[in-house]
N, C-alpha and C. Protein backbone atom coordinates (compact mmCIF):
# COMPACT_ATOMS: atom_id res chain seq x y z
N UNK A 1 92.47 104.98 68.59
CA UNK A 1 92.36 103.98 67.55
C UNK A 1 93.24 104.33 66.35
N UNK A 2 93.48 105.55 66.51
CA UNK A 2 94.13 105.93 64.74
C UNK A 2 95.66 105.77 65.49
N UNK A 3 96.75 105.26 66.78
CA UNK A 3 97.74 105.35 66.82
C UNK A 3 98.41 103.94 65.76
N UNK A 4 99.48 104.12 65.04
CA UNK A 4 100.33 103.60 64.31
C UNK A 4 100.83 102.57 65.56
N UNK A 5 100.29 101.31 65.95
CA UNK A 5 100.83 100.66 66.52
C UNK A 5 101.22 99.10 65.99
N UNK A 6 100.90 99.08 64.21
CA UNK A 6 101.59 97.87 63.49
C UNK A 6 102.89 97.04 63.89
N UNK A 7 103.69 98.28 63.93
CA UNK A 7 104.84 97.65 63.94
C UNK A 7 105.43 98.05 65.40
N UNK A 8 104.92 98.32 66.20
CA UNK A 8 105.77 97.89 67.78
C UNK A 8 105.12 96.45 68.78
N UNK A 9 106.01 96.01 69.23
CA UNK A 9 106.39 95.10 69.82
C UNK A 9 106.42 95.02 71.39
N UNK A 10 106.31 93.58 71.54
CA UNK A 10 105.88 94.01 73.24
C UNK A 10 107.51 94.77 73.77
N UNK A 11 108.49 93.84 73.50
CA UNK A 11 109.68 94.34 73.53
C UNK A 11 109.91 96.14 73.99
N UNK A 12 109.62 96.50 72.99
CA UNK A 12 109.52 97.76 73.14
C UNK A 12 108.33 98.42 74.33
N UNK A 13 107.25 97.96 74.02
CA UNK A 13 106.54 98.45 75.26
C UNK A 13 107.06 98.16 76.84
N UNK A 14 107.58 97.04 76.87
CA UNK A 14 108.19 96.94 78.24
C UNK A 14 109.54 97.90 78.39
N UNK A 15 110.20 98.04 77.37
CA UNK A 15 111.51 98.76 77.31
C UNK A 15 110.83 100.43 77.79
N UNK A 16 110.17 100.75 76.98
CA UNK A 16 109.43 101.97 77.91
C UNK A 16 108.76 101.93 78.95
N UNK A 17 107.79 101.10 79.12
CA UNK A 17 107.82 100.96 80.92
C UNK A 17 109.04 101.08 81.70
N UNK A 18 109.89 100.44 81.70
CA UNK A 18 111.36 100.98 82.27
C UNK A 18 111.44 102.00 82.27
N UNK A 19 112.19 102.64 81.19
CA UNK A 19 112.48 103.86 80.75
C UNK A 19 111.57 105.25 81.72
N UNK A 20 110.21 104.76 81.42
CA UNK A 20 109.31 105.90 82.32
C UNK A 20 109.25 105.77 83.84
N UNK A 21 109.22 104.70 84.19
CA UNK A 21 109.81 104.42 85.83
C UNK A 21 111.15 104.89 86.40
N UNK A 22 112.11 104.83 85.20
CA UNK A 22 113.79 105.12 85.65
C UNK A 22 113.60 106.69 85.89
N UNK A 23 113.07 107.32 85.04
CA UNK A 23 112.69 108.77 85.22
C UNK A 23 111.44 109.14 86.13
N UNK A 24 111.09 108.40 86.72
CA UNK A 24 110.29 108.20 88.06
C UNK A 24 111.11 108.59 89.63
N UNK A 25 112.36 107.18 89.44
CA UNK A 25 113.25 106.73 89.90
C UNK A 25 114.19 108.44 90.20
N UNK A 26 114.55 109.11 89.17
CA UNK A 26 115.25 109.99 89.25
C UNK A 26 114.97 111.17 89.74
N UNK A 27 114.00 111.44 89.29
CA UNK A 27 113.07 112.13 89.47
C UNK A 27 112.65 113.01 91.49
N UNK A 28 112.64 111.05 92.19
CA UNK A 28 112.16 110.94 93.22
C UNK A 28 113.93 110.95 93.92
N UNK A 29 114.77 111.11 93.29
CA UNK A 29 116.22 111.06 94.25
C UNK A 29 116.54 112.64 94.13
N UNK A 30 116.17 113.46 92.89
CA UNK A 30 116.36 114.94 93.07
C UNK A 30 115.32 115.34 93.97
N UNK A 31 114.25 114.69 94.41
CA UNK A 31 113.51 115.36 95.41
C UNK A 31 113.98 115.04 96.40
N UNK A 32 114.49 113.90 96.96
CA UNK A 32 115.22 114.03 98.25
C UNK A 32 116.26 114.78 98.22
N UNK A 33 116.79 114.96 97.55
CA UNK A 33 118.44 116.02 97.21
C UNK A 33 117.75 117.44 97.43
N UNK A 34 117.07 117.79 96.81
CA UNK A 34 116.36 119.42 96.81
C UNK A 34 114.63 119.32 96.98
N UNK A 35 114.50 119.37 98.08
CA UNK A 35 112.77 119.82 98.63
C UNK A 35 112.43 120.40 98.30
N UNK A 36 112.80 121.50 96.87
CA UNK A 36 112.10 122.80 96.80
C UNK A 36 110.38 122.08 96.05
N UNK A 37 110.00 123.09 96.23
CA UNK A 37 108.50 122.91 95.20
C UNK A 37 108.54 122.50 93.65
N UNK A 38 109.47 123.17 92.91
CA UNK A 38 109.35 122.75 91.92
C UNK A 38 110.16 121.37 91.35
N UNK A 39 110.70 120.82 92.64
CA UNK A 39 111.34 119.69 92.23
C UNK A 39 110.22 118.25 92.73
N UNK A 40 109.28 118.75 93.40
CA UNK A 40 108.36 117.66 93.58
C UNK A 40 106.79 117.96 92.76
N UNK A 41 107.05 118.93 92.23
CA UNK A 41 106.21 119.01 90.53
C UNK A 41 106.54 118.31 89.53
N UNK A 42 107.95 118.72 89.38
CA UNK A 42 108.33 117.83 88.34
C UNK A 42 108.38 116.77 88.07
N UNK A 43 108.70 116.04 89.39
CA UNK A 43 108.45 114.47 89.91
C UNK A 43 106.83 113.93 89.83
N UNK A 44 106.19 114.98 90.31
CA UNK A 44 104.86 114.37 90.02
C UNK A 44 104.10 114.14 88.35
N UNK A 45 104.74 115.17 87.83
CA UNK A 45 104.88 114.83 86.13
C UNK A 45 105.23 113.23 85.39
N UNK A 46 106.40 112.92 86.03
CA UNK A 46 107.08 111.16 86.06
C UNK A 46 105.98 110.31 86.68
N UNK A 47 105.65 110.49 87.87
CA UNK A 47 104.82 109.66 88.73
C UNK A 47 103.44 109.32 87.89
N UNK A 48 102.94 110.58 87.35
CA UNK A 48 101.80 110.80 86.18
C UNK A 48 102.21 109.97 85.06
N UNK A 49 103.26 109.99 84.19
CA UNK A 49 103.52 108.81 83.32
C UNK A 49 103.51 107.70 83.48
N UNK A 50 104.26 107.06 84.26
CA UNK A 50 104.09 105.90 84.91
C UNK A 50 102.50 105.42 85.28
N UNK A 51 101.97 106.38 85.86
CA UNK A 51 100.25 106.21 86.31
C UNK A 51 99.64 105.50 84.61
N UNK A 52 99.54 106.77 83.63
CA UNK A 52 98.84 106.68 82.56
C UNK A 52 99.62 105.45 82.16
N UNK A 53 100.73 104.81 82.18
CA UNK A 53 101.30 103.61 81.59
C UNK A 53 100.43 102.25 82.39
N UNK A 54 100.55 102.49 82.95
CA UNK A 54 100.14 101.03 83.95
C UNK A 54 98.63 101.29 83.87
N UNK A 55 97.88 101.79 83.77
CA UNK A 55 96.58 102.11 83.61
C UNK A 55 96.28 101.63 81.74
N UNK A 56 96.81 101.54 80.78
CA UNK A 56 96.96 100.96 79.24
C UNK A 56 97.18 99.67 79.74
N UNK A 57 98.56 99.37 80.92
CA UNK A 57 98.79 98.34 80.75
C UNK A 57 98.25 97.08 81.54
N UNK A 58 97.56 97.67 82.40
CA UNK A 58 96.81 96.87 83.38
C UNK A 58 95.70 95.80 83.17
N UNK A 59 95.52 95.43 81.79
CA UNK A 59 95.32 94.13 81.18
C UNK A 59 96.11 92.93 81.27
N UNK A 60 97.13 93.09 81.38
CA UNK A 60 98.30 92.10 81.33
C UNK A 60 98.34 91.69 82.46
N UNK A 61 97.98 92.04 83.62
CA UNK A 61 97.50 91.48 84.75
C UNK A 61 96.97 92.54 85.80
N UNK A 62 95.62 91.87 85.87
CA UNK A 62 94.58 92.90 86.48
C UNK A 62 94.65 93.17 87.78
N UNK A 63 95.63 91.89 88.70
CA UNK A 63 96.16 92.52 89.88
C UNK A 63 96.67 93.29 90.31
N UNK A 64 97.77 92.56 89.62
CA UNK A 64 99.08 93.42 90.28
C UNK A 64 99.13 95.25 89.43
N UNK A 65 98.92 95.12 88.19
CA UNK A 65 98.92 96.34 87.99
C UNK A 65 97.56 97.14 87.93
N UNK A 66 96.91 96.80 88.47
CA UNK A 66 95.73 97.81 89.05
C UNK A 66 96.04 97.89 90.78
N UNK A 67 96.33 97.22 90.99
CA UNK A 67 97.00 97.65 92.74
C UNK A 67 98.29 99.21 91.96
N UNK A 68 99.31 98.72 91.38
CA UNK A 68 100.43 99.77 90.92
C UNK A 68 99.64 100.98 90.25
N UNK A 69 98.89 100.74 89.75
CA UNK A 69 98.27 101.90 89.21
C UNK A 69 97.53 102.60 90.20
N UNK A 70 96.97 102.36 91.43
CA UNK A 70 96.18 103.02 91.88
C UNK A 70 97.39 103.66 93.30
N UNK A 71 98.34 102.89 93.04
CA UNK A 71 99.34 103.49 93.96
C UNK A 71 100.08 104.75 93.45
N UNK A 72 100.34 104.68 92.11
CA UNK A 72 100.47 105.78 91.63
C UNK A 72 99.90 106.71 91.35
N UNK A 73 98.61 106.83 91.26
CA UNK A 73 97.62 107.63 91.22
C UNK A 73 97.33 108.47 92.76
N UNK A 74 97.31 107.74 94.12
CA UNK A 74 97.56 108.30 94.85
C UNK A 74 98.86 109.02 95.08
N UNK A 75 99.86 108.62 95.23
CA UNK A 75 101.52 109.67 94.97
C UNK A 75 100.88 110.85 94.17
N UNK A 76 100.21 110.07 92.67
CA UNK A 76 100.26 112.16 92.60
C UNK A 76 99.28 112.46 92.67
N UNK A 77 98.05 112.13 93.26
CA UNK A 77 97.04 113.17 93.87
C UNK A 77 97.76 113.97 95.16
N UNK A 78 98.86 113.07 95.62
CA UNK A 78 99.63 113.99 97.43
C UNK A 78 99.99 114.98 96.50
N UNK A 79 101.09 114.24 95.72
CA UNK A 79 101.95 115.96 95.01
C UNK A 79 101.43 116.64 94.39
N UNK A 80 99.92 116.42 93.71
CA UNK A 80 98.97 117.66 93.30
C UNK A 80 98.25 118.52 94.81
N UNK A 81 98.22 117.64 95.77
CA UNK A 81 97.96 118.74 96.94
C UNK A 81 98.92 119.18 97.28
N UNK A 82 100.52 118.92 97.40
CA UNK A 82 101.79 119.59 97.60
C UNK A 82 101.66 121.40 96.76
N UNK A 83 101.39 120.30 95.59
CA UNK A 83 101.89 121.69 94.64
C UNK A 83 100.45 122.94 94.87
N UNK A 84 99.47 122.55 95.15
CA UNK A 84 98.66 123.24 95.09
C UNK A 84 98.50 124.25 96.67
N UNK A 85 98.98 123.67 97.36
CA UNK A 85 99.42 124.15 99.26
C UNK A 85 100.44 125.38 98.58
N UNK A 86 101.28 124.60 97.64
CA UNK A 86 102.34 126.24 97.41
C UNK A 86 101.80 126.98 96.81
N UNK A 87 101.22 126.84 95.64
CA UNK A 87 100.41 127.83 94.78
C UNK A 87 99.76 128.83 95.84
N UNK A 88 98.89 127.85 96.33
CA UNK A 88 98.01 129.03 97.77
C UNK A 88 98.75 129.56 98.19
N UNK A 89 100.34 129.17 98.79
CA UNK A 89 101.58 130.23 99.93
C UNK A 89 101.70 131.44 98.38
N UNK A 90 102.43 130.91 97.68
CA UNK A 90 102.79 131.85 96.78
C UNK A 90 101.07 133.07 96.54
N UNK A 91 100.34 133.13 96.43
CA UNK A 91 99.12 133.97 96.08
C UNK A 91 99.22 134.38 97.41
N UNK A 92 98.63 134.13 98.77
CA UNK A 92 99.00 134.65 99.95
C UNK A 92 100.38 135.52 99.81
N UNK A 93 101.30 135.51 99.76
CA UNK A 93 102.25 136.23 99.98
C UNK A 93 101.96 137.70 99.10
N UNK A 94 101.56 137.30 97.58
CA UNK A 94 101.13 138.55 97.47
C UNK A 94 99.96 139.65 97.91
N UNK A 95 99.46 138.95 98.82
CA UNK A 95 98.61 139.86 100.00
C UNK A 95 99.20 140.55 100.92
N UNK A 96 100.12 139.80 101.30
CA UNK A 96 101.14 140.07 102.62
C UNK A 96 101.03 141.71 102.66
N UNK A 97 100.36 142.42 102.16
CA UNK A 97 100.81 143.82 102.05
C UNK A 97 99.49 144.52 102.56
N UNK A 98 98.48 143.45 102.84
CA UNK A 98 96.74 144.25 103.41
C UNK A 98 97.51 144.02 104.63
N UNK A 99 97.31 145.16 105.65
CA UNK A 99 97.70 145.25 107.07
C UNK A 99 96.11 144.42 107.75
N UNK A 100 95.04 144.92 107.01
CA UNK A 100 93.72 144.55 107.89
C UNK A 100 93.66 142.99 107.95
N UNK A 101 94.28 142.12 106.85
CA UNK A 101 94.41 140.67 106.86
C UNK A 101 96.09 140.14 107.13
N UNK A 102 96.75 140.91 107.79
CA UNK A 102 98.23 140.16 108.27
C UNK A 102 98.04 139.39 109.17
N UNK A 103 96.88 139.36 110.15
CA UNK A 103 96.96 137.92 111.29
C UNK A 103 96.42 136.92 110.78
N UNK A 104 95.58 137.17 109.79
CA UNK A 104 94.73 135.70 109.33
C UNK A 104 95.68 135.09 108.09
N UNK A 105 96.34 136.31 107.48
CA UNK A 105 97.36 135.65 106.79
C UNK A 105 98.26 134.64 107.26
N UNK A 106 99.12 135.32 108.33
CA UNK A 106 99.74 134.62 109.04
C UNK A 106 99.48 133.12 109.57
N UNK A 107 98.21 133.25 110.29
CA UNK A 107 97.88 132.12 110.33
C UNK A 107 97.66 130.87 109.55
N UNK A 108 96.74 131.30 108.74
CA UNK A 108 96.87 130.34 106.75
C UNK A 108 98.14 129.96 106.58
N UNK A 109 98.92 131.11 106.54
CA UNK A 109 100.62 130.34 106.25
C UNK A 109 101.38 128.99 107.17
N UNK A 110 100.78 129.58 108.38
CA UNK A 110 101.57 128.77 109.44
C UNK A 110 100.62 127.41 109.02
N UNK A 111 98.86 127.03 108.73
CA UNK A 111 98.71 125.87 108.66
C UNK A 111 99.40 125.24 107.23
N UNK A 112 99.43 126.43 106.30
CA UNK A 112 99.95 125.60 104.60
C UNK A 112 101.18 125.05 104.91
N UNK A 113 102.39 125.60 105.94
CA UNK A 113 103.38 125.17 106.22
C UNK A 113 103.59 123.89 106.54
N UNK A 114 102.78 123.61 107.72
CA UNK A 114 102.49 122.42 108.32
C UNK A 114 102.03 121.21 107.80
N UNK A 115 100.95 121.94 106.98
CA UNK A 115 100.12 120.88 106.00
C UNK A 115 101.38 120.28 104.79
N UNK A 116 102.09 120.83 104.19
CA UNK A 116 103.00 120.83 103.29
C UNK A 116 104.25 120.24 103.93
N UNK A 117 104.52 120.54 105.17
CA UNK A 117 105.72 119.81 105.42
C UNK A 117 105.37 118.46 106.00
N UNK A 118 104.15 117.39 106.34
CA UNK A 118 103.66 116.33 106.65
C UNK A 118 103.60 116.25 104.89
N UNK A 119 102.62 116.65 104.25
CA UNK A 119 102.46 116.10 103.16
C UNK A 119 104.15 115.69 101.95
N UNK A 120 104.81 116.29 102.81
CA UNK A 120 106.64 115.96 102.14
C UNK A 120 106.87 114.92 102.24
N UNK A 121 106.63 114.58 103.80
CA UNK A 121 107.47 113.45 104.63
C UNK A 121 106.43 112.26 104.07
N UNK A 122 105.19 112.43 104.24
CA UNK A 122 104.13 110.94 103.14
C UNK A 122 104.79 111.01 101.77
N UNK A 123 104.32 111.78 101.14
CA UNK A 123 104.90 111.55 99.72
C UNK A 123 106.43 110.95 99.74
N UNK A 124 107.26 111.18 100.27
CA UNK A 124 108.54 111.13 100.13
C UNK A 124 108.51 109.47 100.21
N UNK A 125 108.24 109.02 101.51
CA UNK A 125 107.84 107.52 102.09
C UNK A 125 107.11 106.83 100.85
N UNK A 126 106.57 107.11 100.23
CA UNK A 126 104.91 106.55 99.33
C UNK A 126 105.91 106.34 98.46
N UNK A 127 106.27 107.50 97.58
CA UNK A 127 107.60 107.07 96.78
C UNK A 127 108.72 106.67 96.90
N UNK A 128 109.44 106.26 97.79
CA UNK A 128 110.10 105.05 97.99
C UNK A 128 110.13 104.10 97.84
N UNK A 129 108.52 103.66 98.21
CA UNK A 129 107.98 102.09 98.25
C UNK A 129 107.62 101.77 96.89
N UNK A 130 107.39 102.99 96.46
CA UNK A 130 106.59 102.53 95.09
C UNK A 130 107.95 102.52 94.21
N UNK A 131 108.96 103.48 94.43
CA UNK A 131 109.57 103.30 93.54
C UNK A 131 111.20 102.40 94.12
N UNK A 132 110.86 101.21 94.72
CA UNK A 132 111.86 100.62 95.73
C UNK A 132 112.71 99.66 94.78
N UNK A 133 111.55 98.89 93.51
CA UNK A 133 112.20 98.08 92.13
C UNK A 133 113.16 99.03 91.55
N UNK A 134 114.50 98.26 91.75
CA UNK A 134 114.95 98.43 90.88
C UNK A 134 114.43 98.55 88.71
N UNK A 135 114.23 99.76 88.16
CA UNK A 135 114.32 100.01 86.99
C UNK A 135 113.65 98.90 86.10
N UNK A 136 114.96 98.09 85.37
CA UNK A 136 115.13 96.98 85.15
C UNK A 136 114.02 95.86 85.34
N UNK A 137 113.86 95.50 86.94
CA UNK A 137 113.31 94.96 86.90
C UNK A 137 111.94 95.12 87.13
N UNK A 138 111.58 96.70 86.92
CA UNK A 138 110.02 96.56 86.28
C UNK A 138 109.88 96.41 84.83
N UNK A 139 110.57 96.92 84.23
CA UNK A 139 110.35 96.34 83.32
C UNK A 139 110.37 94.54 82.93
N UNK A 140 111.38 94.12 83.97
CA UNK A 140 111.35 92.60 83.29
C UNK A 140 109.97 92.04 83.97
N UNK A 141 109.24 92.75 84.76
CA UNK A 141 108.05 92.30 85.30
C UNK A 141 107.06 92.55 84.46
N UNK A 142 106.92 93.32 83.67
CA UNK A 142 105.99 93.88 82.67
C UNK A 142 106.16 92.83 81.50
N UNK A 143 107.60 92.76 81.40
CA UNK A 143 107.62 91.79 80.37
C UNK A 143 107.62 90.58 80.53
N UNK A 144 107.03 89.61 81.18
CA UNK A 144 106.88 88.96 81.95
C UNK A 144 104.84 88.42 82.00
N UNK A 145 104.35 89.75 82.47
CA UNK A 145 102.97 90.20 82.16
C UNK A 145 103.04 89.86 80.90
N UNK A 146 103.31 90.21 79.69
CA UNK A 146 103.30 90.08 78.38
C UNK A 146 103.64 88.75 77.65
N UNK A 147 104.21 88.16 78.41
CA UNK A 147 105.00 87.34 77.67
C UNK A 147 103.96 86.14 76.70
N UNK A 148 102.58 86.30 77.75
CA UNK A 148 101.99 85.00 76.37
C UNK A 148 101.06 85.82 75.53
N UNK A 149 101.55 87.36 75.63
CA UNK A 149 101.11 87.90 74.35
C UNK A 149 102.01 88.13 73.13
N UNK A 150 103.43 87.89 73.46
CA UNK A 150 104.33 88.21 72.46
C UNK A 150 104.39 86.95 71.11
């Protein structure tokens, strides 16, 4: 209640909806470029903005952006189990050194592997679709949503 929102404009709110999707958008093309872990963290950071945006903005129409919002909310609950499958490899590895737990280690690894490399190939797909609009024109869809509030 105490945010300074006098003087902004829908204008502007849709201009950042863009803006946080384009870095969604980017976000989700360095993860196809580099699979590492910390590039589909970071992405899930974007995916998370976008979430908390459409979730404020999901008054403006209770369909369509409560369907988008809950699509984004799933994307990053996957990449919070992505990231959290590595966390577990990374802590396992520093075990790697008890001889009495190297087969059960082993094993754990081989399912986090598995589990993590399916959970790539969904996420990867999920964000595609979700992020398939061109930029632009989410925002001109948002603004659009707005328009008989401006």
């Amino acid at each position: 209640m105490a945010w300074p929102l006098d003087d902004l404009n829908w204008k502007q709110i849709c201009n950042a909806a863009c803006k946080i999707y384009g870095r969604g958008q980017r976000a989700l093309a360095k993860t196809n470029d580099d699979a590492e872990s910390e590039s589909f963290h970071a992405w899930r950071k974007r995916v998370k903005d976008v979430w908390y945006q459409l979730r404020i903005l999901q008054p403006l129409n209770r369909t369509i952006l409560k369907q988008m919002a809950q699509d984004a909310e799933v994307l990053g609950e996957l990449l919070g189990s992505e990231h959290d499958l590595n966390f577990l490899w990374a802590r396992l590895e520093k075990e790697s050194a008890d001889e009495a737990l190297a087969e059960e280690l082993a094993q754990l690894q081989k399912m986090i592997t598995k589990r993590c490399k399916r959970l790539r190939r969904d996420v990867l797909e999920l964000g595609r679709r979700f992020y398939a609009e061109p930029s632009k024109a989410f925002g001109k869809r948002i603004s659009i949503f707005a328009g008989k509030r401006t």
